[in-house]
Protein backbone atom coordinates (compact mmCIF):
# COMPACT_ATOMS: atom_id res chain seq x y z
CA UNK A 1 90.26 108.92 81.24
CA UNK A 2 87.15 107.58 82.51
CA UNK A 3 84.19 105.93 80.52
CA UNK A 4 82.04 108.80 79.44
CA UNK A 5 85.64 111.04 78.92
CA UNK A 6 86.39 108.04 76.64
CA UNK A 7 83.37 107.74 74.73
CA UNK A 8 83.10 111.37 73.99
CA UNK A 9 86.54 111.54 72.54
CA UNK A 10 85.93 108.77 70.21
CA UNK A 11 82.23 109.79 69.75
CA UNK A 12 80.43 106.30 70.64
CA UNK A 13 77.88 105.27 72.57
CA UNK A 14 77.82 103.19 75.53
CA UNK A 15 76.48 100.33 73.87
CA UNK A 16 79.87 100.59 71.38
CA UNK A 17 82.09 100.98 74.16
CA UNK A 18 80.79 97.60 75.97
CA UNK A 19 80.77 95.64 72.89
CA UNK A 20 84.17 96.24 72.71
CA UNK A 21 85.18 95.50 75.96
CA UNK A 22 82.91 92.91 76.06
CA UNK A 23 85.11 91.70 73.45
CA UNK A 24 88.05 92.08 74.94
CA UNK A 25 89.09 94.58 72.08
CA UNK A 26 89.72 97.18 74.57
CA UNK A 27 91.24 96.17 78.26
CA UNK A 28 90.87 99.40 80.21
CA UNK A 29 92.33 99.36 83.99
CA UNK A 30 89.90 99.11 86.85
CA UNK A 31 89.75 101.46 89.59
CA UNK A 32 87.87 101.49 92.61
CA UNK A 33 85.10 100.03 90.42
CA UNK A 34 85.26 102.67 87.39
CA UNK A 35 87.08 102.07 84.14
CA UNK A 36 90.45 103.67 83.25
CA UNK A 37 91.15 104.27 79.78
CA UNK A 38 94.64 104.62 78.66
CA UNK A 39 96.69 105.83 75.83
CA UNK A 40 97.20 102.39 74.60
CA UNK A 41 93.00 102.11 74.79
CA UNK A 42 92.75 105.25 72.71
CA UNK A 43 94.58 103.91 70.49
CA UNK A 44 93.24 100.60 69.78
CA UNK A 45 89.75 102.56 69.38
CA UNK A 46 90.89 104.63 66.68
CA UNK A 47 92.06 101.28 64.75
CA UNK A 48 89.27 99.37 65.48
CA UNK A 49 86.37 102.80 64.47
CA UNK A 50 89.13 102.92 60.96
CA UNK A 51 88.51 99.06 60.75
CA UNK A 52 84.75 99.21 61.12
CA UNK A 53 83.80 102.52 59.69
CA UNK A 54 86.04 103.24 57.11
CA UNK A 55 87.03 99.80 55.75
CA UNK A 56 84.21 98.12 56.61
CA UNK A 57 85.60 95.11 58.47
CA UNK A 58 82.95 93.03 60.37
CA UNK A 59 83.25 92.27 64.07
CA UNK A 60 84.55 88.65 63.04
CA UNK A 61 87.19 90.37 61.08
CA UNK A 62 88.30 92.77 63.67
CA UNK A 63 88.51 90.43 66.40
CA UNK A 64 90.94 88.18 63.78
CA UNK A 65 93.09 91.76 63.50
CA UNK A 66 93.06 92.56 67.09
CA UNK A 67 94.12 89.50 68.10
CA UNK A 68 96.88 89.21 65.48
CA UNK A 69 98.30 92.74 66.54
CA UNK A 70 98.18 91.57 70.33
CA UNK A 71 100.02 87.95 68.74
CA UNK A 72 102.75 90.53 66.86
CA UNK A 73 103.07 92.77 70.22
CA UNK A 74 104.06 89.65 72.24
CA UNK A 75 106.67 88.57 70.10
CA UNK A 76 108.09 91.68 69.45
CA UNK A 77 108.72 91.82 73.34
CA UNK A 78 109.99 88.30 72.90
CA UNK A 79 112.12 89.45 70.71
CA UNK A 80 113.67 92.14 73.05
CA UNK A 81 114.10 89.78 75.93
CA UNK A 82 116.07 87.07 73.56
CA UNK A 83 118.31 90.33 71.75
CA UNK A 84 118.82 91.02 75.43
CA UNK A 85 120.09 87.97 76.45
CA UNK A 86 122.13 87.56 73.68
CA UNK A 87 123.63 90.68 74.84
CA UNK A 88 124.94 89.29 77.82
CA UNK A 89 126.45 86.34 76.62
CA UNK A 90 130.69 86.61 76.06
CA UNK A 91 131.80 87.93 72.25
CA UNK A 92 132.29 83.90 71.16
CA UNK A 93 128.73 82.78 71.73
CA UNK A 94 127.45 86.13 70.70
CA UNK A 95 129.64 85.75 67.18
CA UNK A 96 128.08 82.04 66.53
CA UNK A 97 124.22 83.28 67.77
CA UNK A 98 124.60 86.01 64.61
CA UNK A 99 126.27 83.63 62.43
CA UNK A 100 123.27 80.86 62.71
CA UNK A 101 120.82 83.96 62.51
CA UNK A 102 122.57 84.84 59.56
CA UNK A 103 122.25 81.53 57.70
CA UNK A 104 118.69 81.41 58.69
CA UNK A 105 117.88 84.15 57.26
CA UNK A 106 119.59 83.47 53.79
CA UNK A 107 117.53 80.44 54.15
CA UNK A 108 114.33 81.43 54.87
CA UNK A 109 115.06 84.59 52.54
CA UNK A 110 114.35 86.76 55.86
C-alpha cells in the first residue's frame, strides 16, 4: 500500500509516518520513487502506535524495542539455517550435535 493508503489505515499523519521512517522503525520498499508498505510494515506500526499510545513508551524506548525484535528476528533465522545444516549432516554427527545441545542446556538451565 502506498503512503497516504498507509497512513489512513493506521490513522497518522504524515509527520508520524516520517518520524518513523526517519527512524528506521518502519523500512517500506521503494518504487519508482513512492513508498511501498508491506504486511510486515503494518505490522510493526500497530506495535509501535500500542507502544506509544497505549503503554506510553517514549521514542528512546521504542527504538531500544524495535531494535531488540529486529536482534531476536535475525537469530531466529540463524537459528533455522544452523537446525538446517545440522540436518544434513550423517546420523553420527547429528547424534553428538544433540547430545552437546543437550548438556548445554542442563547447564545453562535452557
Amino acid at each position: 500500500m502506498d503512503d497516504l493508503e498507509f497512513r489512513r489505515f493506521l490513522k497518522i499523519d504524515v509527520r508520524v509516518l516520517e518520524v518513523w521512517v526517519e527512524q528506521g522503525w518502519l523500512l517500506p520498499q521503494t518504487r519508482d520513487g513512492t513508498r511501498d508498505f508491506r504486511d510486515t510494515d503494518v505490522a510493526r506500526a500497530q506495535l509501535i502506535l500500542d507502544l506509544t499510545r497505549d503503554m506510553g513508551v517514549n521514542d528512546a524506548g521504542v527504538d531500544l524495542i524495535m531494535d531488540l525484535i529486529d536482534q531476536i528476528h535475525g537469530l531466529r533465522g540463524t537459528l533455522r539455517e544452523m537446525l538446517a545444516a545440522m540436518e544434513g549432516q550423517d546420523e553420527e554427527v547429528r547424534r553428538r550435535l544433540r547430545g552437546t545441545l543437550d548438556e548445554l542446556s542442563g547447564i545453562h538451565g535452557l
